[in-house]
C-alpha atoms as a PDB file:
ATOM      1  CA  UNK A   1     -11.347  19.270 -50.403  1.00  0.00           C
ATOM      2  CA  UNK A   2     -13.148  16.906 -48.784  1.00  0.00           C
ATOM      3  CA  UNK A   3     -17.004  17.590 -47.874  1.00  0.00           C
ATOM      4  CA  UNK A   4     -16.926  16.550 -44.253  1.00  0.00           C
ATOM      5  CA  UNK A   5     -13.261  16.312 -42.578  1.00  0.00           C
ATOM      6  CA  UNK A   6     -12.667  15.370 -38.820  1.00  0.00           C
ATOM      7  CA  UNK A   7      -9.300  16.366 -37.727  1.00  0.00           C
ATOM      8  CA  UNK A   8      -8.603  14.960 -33.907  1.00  0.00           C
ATOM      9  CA  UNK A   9     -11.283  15.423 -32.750  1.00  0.00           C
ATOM     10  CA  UNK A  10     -11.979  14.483 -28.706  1.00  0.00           C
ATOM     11  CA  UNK A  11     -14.588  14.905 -26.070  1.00  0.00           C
ATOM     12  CA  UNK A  12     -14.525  14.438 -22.723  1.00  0.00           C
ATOM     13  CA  UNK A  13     -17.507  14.602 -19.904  1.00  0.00           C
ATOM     14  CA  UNK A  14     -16.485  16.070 -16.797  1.00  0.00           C
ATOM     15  CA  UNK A  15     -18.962  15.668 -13.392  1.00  0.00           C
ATOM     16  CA  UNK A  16     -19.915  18.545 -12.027  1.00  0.00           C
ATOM     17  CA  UNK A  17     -17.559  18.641  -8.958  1.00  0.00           C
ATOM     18  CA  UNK A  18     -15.218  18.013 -11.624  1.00  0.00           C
ATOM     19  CA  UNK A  19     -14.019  15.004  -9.751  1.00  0.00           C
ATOM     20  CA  UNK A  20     -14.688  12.569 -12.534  1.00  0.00           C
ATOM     21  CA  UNK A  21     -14.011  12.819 -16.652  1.00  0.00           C
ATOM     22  CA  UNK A  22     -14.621  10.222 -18.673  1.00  0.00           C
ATOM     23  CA  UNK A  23     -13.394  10.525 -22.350  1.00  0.00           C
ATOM     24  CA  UNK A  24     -16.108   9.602 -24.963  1.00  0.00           C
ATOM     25  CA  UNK A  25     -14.173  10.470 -27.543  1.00  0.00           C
ATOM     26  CA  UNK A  26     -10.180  10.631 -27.697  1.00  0.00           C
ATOM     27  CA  UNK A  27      -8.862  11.286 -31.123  1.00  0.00           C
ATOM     28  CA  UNK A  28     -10.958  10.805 -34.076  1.00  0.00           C
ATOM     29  CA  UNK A  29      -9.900  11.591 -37.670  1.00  0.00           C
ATOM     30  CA  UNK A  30     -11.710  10.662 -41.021  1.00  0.00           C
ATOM     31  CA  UNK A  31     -13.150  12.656 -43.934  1.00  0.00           C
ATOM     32  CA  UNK A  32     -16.201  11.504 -46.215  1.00  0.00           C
ATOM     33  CA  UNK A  33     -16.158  12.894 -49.571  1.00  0.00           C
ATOM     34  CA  UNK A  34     -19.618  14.196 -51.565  1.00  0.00           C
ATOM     35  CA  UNK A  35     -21.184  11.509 -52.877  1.00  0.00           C
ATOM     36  CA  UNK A  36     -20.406   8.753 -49.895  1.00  0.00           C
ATOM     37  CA  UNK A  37     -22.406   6.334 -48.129  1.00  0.00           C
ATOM     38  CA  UNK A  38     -20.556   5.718 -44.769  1.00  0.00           C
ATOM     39  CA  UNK A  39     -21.539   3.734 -42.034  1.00  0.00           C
ATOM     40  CA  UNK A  40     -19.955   4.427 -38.437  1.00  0.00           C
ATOM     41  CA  UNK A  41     -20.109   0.530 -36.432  1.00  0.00           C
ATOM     42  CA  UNK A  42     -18.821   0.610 -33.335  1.00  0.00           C
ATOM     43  CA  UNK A  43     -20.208  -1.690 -29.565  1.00  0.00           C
ATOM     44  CA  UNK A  44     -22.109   0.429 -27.049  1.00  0.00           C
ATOM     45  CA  UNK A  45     -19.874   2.446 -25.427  1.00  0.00           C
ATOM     46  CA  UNK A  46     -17.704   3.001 -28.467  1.00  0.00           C
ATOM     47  CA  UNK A  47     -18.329   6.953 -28.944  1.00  0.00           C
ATOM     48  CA  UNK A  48     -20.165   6.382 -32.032  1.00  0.00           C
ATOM     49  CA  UNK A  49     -23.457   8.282 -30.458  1.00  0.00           C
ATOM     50  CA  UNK A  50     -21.489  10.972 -29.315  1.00  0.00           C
ATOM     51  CA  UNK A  51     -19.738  11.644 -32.479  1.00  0.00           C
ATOM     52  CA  UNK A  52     -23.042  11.915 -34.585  1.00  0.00           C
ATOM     53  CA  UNK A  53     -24.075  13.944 -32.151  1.00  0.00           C
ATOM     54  CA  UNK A  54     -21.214  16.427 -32.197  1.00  0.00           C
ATOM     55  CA  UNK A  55     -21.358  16.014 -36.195  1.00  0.00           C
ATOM     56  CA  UNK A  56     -25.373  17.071 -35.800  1.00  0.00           C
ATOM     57  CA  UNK A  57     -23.757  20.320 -34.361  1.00  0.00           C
ATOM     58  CA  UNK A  58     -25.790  19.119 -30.814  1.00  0.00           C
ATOM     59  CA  UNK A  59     -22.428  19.051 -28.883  1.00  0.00           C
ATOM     60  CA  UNK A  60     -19.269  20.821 -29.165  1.00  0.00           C
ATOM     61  CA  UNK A  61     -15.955  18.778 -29.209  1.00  0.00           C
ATOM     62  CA  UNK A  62     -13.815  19.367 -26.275  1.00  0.00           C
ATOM     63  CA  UNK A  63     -10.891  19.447 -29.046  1.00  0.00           C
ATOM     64  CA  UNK A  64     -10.464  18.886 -32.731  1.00  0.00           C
ATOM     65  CA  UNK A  65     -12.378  20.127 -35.281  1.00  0.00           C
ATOM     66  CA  UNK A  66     -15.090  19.694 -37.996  1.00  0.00           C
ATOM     67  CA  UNK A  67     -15.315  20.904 -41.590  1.00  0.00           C
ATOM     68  CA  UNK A  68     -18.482  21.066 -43.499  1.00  0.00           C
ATOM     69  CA  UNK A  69     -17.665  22.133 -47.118  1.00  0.00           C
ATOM     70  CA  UNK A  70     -14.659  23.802 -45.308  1.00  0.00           C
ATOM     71  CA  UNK A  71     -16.989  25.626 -42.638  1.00  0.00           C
ATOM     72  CA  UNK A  72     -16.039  25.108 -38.636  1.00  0.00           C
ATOM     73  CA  UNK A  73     -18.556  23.824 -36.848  1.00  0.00           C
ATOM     74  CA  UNK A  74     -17.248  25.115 -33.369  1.00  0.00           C
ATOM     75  CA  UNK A  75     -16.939  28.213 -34.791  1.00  0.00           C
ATOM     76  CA  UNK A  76     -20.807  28.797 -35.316  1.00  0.00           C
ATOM     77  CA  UNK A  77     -22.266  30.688 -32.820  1.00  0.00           C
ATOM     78  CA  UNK A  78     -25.165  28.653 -30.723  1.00  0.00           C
ATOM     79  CA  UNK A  79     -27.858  31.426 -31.698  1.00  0.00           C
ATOM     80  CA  UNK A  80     -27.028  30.122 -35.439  1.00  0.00           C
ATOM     81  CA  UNK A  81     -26.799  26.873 -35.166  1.00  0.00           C
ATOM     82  CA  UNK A  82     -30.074  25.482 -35.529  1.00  0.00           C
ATOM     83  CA  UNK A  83     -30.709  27.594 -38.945  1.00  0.00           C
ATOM     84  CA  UNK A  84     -27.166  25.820 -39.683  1.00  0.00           C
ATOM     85  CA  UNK A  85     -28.769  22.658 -39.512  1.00  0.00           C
ATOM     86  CA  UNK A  86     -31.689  23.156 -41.621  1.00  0.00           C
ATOM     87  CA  UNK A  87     -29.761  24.555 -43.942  1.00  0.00           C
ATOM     88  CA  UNK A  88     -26.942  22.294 -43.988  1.00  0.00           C
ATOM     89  CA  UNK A  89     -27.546  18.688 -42.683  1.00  0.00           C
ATOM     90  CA  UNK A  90     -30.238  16.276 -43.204  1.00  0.00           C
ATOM     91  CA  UNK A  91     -31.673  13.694 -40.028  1.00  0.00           C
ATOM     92  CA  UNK A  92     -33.122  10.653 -40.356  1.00  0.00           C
ATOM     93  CA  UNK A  93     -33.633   8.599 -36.556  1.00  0.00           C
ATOM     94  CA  UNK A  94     -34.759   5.708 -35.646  1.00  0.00           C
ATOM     95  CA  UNK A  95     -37.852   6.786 -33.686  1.00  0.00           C
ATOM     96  CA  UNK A  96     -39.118   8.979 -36.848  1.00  0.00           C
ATOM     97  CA  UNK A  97     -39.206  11.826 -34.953  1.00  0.00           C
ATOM     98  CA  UNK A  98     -42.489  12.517 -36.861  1.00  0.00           C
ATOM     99  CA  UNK A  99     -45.368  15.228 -34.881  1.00  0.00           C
ATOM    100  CA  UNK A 100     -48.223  13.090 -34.666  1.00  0.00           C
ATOM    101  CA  UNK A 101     -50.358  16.758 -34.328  1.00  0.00           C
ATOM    102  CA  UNK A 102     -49.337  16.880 -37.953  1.00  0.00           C
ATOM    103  CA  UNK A 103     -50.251  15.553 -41.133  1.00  0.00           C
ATOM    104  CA  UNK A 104     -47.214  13.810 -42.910  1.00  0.00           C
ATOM    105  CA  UNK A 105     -47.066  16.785 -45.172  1.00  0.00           C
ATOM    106  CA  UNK A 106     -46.809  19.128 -42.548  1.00  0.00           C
ATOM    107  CA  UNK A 107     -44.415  17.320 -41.186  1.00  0.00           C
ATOM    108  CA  UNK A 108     -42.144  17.192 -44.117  1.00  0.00           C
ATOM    109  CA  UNK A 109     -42.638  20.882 -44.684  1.00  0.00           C
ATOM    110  CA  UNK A 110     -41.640  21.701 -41.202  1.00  0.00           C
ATOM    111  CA  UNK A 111     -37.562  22.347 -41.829  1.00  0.00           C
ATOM    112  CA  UNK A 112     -38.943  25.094 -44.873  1.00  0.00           C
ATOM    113  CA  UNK A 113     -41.497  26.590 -42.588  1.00  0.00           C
ATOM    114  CA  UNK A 114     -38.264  27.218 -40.018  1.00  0.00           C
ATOM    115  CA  UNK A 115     -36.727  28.403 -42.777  1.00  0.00           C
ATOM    116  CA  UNK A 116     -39.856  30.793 -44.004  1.00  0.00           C
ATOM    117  CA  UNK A 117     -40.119  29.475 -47.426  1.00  0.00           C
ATOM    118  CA  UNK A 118     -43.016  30.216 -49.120  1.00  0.00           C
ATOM    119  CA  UNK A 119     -45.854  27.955 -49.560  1.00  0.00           C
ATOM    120  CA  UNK A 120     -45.845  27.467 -52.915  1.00  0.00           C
ATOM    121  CA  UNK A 121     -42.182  26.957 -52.485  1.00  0.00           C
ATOM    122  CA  UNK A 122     -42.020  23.994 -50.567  1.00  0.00           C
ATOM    123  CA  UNK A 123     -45.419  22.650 -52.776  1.00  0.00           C
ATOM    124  CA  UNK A 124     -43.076  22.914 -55.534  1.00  0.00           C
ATOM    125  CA  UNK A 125     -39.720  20.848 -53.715  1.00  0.00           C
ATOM    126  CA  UNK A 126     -42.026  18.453 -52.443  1.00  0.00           C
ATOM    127  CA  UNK A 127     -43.594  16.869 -55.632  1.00  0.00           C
ATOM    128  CA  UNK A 128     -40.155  15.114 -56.747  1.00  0.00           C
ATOM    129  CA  UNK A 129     -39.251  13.786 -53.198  1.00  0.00           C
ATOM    130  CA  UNK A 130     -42.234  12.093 -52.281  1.00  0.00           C
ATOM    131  CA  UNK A 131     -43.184  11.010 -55.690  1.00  0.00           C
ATOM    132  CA  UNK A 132     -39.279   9.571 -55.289  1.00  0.00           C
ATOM    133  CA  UNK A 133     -39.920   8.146 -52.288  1.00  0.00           C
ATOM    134  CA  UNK A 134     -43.435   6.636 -52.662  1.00  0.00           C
ATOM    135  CA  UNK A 135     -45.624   8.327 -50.555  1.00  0.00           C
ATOM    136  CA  UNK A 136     -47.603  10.661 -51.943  1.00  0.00           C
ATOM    137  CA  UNK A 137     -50.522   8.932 -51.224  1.00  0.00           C
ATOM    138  CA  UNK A 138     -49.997   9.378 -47.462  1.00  0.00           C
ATOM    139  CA  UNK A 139     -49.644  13.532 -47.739  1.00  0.00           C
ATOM    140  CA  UNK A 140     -52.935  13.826 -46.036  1.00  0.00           C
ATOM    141  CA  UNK A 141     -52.637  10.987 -43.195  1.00  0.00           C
ATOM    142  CA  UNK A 142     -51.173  11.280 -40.070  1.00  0.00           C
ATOM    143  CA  UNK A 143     -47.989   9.604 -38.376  1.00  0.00           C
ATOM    144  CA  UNK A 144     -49.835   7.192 -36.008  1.00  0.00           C
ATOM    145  CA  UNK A 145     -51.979   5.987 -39.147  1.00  0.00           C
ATOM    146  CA  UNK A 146     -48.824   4.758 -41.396  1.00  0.00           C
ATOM    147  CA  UNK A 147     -46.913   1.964 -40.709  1.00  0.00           C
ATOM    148  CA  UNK A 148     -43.425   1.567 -39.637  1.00  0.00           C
ATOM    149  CA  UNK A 149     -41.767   1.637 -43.138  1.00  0.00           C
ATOM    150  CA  UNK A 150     -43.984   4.571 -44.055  1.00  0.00           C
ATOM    151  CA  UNK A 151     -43.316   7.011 -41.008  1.00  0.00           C
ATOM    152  CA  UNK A 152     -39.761   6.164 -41.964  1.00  0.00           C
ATOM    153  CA  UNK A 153     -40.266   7.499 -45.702  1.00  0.00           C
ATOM    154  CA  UNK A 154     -41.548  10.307 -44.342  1.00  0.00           C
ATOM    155  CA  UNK A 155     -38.823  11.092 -42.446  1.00  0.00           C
ATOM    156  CA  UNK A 156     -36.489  10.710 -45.224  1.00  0.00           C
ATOM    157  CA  UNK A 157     -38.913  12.863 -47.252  1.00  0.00           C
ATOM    158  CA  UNK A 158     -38.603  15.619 -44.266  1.00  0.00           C
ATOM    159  CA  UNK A 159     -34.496  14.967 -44.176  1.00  0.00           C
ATOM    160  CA  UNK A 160     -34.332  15.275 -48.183  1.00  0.00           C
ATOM    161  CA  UNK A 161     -36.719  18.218 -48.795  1.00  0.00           C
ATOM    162  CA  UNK A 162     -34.108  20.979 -48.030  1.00  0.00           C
ATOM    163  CA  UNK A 163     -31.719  19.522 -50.345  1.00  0.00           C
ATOM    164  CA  UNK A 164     -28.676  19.389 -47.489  1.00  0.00           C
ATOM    165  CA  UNK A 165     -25.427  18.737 -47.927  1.00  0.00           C
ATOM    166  CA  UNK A 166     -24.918  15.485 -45.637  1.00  0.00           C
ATOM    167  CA  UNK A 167     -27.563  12.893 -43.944  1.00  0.00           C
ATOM    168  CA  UNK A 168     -26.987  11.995 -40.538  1.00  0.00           C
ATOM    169  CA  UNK A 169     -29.136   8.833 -40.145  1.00  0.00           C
ATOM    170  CA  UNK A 170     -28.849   7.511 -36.806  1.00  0.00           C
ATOM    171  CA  UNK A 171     -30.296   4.077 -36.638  1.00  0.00           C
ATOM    172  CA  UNK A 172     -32.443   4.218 -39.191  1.00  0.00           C
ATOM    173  CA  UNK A 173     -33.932   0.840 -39.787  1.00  0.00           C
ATOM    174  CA  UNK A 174     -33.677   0.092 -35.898  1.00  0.00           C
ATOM    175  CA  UNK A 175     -36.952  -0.145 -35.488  1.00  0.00           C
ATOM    176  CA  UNK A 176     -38.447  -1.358 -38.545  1.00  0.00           C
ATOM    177  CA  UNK A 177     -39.558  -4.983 -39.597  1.00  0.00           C
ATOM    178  CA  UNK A 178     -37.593  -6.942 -41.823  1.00  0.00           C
ATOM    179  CA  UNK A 179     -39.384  -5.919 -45.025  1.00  0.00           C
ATOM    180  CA  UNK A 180     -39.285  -2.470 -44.032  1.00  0.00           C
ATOM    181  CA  UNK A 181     -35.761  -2.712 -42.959  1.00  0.00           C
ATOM    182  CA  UNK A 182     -35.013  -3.952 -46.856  1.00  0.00           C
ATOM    183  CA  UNK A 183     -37.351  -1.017 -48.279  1.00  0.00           C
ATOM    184  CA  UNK A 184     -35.044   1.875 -46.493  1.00  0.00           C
ATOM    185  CA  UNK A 185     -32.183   0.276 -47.260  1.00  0.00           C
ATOM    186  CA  UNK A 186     -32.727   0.283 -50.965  1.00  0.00           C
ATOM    187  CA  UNK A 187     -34.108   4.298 -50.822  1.00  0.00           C
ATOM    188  CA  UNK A 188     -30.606   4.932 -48.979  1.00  0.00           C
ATOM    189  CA  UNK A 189     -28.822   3.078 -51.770  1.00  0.00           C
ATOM    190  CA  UNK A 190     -30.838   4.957 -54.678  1.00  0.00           C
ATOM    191  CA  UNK A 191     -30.488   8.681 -52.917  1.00  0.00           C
ATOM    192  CA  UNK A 192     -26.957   7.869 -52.498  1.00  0.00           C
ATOM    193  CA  UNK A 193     -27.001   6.487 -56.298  1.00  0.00           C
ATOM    194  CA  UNK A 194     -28.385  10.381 -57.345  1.00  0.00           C
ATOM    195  CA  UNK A 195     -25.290  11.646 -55.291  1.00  0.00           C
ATOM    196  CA  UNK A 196     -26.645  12.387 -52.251  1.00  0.00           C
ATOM    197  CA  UNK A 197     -23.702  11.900 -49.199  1.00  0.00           C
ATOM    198  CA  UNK A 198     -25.234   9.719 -45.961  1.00  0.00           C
ATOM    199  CA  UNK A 199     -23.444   8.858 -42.625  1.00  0.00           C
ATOM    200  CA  UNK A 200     -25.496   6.553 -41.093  1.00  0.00           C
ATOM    201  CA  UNK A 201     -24.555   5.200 -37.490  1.00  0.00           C
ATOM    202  CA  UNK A 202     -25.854   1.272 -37.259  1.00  0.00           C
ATOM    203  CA  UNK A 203     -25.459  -1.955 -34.881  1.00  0.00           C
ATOM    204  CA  UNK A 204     -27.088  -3.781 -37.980  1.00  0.00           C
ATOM    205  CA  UNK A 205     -24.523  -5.904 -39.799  1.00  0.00           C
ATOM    206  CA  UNK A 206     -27.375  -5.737 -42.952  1.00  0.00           C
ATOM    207  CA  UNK A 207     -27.613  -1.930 -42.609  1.00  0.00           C
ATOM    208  CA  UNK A 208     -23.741  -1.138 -42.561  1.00  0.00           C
ATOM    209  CA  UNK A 209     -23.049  -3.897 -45.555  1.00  0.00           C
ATOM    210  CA  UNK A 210     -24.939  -1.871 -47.662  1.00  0.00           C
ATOM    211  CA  UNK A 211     -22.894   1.334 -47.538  1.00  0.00           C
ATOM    212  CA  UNK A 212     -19.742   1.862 -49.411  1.00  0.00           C
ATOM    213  CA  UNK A 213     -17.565   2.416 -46.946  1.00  0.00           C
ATOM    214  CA  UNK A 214     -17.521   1.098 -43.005  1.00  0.00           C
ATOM    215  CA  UNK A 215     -15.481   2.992 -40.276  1.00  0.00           C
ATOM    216  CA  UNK A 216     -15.165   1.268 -37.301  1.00  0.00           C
ATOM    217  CA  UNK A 217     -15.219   2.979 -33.559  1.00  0.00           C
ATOM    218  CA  UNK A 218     -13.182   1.788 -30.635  1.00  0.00           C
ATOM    219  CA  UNK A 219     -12.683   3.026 -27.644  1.00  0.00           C
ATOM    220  CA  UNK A 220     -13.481   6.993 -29.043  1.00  0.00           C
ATOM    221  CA  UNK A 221     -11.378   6.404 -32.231  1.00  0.00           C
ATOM    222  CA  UNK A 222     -11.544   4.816 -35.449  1.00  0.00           C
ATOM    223  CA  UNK A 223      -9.618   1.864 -35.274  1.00  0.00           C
ATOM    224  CA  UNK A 224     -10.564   0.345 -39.077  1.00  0.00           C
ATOM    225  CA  UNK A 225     -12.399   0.888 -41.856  1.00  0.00           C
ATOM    226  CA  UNK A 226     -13.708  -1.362 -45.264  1.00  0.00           C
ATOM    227  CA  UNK A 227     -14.206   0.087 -48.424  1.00  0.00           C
ATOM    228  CA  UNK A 228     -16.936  -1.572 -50.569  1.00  0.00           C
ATOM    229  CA  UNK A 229     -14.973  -1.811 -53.769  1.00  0.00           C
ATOM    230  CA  UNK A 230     -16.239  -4.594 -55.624  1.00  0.00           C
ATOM    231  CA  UNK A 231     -17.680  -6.838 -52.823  1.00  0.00           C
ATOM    232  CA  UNK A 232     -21.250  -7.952 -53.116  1.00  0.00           C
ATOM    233  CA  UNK A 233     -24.016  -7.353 -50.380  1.00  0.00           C
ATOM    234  CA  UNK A 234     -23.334 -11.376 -49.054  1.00  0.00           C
ATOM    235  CA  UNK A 235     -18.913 -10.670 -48.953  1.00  0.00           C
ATOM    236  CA  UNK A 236     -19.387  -6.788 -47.969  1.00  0.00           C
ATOM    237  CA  UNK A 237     -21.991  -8.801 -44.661  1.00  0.00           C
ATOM    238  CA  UNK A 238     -19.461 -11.068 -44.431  1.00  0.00           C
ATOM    239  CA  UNK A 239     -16.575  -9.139 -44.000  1.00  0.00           C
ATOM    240  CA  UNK A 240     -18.250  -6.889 -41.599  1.00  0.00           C
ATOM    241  CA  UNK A 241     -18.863  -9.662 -39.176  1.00  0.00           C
ATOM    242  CA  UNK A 242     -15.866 -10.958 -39.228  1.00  0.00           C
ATOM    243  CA  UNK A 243     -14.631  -7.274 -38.303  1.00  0.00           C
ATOM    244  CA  UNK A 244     -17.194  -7.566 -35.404  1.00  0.00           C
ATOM    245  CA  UNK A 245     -16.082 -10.917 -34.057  1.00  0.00           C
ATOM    246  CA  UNK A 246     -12.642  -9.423 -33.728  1.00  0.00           C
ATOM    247  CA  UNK A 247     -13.347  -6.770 -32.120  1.00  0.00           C
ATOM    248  CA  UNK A 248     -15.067  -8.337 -29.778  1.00  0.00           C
ATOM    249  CA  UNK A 249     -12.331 -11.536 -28.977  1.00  0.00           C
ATOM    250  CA  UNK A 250      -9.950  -8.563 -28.488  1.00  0.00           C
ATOM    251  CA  UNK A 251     -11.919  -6.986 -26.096  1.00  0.00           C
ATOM    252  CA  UNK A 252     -12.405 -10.390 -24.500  1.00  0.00           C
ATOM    253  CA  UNK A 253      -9.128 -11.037 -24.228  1.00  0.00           C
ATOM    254  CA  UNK A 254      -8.456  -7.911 -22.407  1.00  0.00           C
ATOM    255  CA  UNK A 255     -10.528  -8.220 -19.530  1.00  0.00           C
END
């Protein structure tokens, strides 16, 4: 079994006179097996925000489901589903998401305090992942004194730290310089590498070419998809661009 399977899964936004719908999602199947590092590339528009979002258990599917380790997401009740989440997922966005009131540590700890783990506890799981990750020098600053790359280590810190079953990085190197941009990139590569599964929803061509696996969203659905195999970083870029330009003279071609 599969760790995360999608089975036609569609949403649709109705106004609230109920005189307009407009279907962000119309029937979207895939599965991502433990251990894989997808990346979700799709134009704005595409659906691609609303399906992380329903996969973050922050929307419900109008229809279709979603199986976590063979658990239904719609099937949680809402007073559970944010324990569900700590538990379960891992999030990683591209505005850090970091408390600025808090010290990095404290922000790292935060998912374990939600989950009342004890102190010594979450002393004891955060040694390996910031040592890991590089930062345990910056345990003691805050947010707005790190740098770009460094708020972004946190955050991965903060996603890793309950040891979850899937990463949901939405954008992650978005805003980050290019050096930066390269540093994530090669912690996403080596977390993966230690068998830790990542969806990651991207516009970056660089970003996506270093998963193993590209699904492509069009018009709410997943119209194609490129498996890594043995492509280098350069062919796997490549390859996704070419995707791209596609895409987009079909879409041209339509209007």
């Amino acid at each position: 079994m599969s760790l995360l399977e999608v089975k036609n899964l569609k949403k649709t936004y109705t106004s609230k006179l109920g005189l307009m719908q407009v279907k962000a999602l119309t029937n979207v199947n895939f599965s991502v097996e433990k251990g894989e590092y997808v990346a979700i590339m799709g134009e704005s528009g595409s659906g691609k925000t609303t399906l992380l979002n329903i996969l973050a258990a922050l929307d419900r599917p109008t229809s279709g489901s979603i199986l976590l380790n063979g658990q239904e997401l719609s099937k949680i009740k809402d007073a559970k589903l944010s324990a569900f989440r700590r538990q379960h997922l891992g999030f990683v966005f591209q505005d850090f998401n970091l408390l600025d009131t808090f010290n990095n540590q404290d922000n790292i700890f935060l998912p374990l305090v939600l989950n009342n783990e004890k102190y010594r506890t979450m002393k004891h799981k955060l040694r390996p992942v910031v040592n890991e990750l590089g930062i345990s020098d910056l345990m003691k600053k805050f947010p707005y004194e790190c740098s770009g790359g460094q708020k972004q280590r946190v955050a991965i810190a903060r996603a890793l730290i309950t040891d979850p079953e899937l990463v949901l990085a939405d954008e992650p190197t978005g805003a980050l310089d290019s050096k930066s941009t390269d540093e994530v990139l090669r912690l996403f590569e080596k977390i993966n590498e230690q068998g830790q599964t990542i969806l990651m929803v991207t516009h970056s061509v660089k970003a996506a070419s270093h998963a193993k696996r590209v699904l492509f969203i069009k018009d709410g659905s997943v119209f194609h998809q490129i498996y890594r195999g043995e492509r280098g970083y350069d062919e796997m870029f490549e390859t996704i661009s070419e995707t791209l330009s596609l895409l987009a003279r079909e879409d041209g071609a339509h209007v």
